[in-house]
C-alpha atoms as a PDB file:
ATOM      1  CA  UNK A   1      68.076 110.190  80.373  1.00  0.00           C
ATOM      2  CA  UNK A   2      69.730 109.948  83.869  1.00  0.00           C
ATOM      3  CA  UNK A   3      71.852 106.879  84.656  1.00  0.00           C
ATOM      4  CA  UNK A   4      71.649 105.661  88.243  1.00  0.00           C
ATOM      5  CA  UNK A   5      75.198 105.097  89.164  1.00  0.00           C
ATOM      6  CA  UNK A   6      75.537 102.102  91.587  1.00  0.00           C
ATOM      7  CA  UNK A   7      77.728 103.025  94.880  1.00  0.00           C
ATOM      8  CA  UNK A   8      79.706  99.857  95.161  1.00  0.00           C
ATOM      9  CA  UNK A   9      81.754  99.626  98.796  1.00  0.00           C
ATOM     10  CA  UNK A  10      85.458  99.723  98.082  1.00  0.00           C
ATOM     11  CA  UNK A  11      88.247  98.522 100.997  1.00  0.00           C
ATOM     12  CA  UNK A  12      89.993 101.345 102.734  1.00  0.00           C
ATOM     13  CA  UNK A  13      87.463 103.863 101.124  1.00  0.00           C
ATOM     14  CA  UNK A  14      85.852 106.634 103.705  1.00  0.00           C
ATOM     15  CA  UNK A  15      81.632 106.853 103.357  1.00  0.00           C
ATOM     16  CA  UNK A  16      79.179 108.689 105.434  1.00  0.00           C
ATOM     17  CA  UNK A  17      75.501 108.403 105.085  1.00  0.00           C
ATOM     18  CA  UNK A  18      73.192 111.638 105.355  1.00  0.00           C
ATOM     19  CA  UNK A  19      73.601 113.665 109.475  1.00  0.00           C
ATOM     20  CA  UNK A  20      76.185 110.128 110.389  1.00  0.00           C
ATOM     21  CA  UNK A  21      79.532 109.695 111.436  1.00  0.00           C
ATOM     22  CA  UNK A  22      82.141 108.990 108.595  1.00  0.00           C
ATOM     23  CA  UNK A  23      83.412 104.850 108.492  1.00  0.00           C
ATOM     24  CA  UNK A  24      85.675 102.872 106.266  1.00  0.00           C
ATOM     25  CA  UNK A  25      84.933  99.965 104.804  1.00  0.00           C
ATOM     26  CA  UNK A  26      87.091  97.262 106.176  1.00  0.00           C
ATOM     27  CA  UNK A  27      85.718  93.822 104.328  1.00  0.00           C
ATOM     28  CA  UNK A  28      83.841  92.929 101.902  1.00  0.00           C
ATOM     29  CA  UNK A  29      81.924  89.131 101.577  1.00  0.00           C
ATOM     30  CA  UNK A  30      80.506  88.061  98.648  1.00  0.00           C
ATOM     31  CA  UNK A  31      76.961  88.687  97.881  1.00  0.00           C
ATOM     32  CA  UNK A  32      75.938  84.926  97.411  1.00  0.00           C
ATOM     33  CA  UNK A  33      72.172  85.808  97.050  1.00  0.00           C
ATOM     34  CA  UNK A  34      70.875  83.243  99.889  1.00  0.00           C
ATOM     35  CA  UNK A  35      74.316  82.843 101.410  1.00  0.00           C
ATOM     36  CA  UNK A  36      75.510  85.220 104.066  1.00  0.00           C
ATOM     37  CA  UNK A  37      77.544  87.889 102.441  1.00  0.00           C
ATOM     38  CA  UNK A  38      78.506  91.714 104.313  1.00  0.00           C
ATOM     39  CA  UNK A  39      80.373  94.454 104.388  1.00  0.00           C
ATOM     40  CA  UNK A  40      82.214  95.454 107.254  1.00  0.00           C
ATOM     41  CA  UNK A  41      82.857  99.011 108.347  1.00  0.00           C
ATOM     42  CA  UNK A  42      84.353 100.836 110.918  1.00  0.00           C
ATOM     43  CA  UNK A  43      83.205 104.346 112.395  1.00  0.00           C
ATOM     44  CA  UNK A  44      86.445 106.745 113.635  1.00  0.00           C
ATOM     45  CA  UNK A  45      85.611 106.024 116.945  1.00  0.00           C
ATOM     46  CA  UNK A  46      86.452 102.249 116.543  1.00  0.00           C
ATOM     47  CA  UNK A  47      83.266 100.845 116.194  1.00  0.00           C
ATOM     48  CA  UNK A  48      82.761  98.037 114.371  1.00  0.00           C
ATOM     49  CA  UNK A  49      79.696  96.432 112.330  1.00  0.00           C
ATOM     50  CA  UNK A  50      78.556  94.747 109.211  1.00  0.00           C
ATOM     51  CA  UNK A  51      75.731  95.200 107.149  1.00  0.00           C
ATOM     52  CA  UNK A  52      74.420  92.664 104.415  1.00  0.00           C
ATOM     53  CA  UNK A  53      74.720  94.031 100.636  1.00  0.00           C
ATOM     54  CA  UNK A  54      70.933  94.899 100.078  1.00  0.00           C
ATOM     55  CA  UNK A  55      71.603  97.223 103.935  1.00  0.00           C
ATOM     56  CA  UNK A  56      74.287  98.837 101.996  1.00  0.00           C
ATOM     57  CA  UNK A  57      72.462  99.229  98.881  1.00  0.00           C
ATOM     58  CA  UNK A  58      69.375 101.318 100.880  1.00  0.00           C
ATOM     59  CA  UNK A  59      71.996 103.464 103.173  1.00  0.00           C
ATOM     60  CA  UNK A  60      72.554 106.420 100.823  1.00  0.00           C
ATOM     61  CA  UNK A  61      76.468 106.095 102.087  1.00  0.00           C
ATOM     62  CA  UNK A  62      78.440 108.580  99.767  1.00  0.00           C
ATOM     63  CA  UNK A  63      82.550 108.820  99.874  1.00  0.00           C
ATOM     64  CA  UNK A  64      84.226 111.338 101.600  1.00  0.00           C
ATOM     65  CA  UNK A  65      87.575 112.363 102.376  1.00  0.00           C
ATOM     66  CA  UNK A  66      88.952 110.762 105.036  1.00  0.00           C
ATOM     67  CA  UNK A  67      89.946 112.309 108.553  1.00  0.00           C
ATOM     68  CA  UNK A  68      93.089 113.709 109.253  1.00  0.00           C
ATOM     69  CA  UNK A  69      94.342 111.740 111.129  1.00  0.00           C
ATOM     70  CA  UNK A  70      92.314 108.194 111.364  1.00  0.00           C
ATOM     71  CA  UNK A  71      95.367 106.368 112.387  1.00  0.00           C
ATOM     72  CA  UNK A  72      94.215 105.602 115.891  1.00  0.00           C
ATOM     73  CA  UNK A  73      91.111 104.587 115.072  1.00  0.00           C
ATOM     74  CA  UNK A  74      91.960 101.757 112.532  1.00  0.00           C
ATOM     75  CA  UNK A  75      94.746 101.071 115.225  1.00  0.00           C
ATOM     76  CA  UNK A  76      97.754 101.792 112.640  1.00  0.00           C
ATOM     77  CA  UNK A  77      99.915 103.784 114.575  1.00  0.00           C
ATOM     78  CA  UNK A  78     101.035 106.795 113.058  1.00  0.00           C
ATOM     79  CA  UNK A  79     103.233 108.433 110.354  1.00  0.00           C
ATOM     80  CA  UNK A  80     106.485 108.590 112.719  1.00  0.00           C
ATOM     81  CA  UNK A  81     106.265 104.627 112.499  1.00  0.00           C
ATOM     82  CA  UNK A  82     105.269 103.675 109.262  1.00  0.00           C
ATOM     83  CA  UNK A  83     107.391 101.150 107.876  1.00  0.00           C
ATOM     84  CA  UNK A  84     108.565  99.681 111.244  1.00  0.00           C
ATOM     85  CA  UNK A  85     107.316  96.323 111.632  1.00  0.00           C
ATOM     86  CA  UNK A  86     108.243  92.349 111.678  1.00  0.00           C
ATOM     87  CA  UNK A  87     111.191  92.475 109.380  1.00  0.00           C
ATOM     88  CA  UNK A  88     111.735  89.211 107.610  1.00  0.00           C
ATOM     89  CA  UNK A  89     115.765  88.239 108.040  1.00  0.00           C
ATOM     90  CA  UNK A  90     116.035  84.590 106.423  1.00  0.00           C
ATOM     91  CA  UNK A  91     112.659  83.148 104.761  1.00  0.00           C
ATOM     92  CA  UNK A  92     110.323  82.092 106.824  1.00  0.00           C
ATOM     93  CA  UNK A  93     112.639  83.888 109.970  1.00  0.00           C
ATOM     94  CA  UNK A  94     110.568  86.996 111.584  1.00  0.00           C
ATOM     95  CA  UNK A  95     112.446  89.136 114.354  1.00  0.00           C
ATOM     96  CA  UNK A  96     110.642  91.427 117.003  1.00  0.00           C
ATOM     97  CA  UNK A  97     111.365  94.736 115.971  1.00  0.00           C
ATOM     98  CA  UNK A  98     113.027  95.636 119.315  1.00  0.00           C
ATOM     99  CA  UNK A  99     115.937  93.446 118.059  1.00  0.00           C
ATOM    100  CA  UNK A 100     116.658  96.283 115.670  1.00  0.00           C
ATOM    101  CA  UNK A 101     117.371  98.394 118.091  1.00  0.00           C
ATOM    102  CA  UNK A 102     119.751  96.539 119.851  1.00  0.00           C
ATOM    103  CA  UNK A 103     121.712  96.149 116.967  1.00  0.00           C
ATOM    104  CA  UNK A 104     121.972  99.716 116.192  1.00  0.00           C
END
């Protein structure tokens, strides 16, 4: 006997339903039954939009690798400035990132 194996939306995990354009899943609501619940996703081209659980549950979506290079699409910037960011100094005390630079 075949089990059906539920596809259950994961954050930051890449999908892409049958002849569609590959999104990410970028929130997840709880499915309250009658309350409003939904999953938002986001296509590569920036496009955002959010489907309800039982939309998500009919779309087929499957995981796939994600693009090269999605960076710019999620608006992260890319690998050359990963880790540069609001640096905390003193709790509660956030600098601007230039200010690094001037120190240097």
């Amino acid at each position: 006997m075949e089990l059906l194996q539920l596809n259950v939306p994961e954050i930051g995990e890449w999908y892409r339903v049958q002849h569609g354009e590959p999104f990410v899943v970028v929130a997840i609501e709880a499915d309250g039954g009658e309350a409003e619940g939904g999953i938002g996703i986001q296509y590569f081209d920036g496009t955002l939009e959010e489907l309800d659980h039982h939309e998500w549950s009919t779309l087929g979506a499957q995981p796939v690798a994600a693009p090269e290079d999605y960076s710019g699409a999620l608006d992260l910037g890319g690998q050359s400035d990963a880790g540069i960011g609001l640096i905390a100094e003193d709790e509660g005390t956030w600098v601007d990132p230039l200010s690094i630079v001037e120190r240097l």
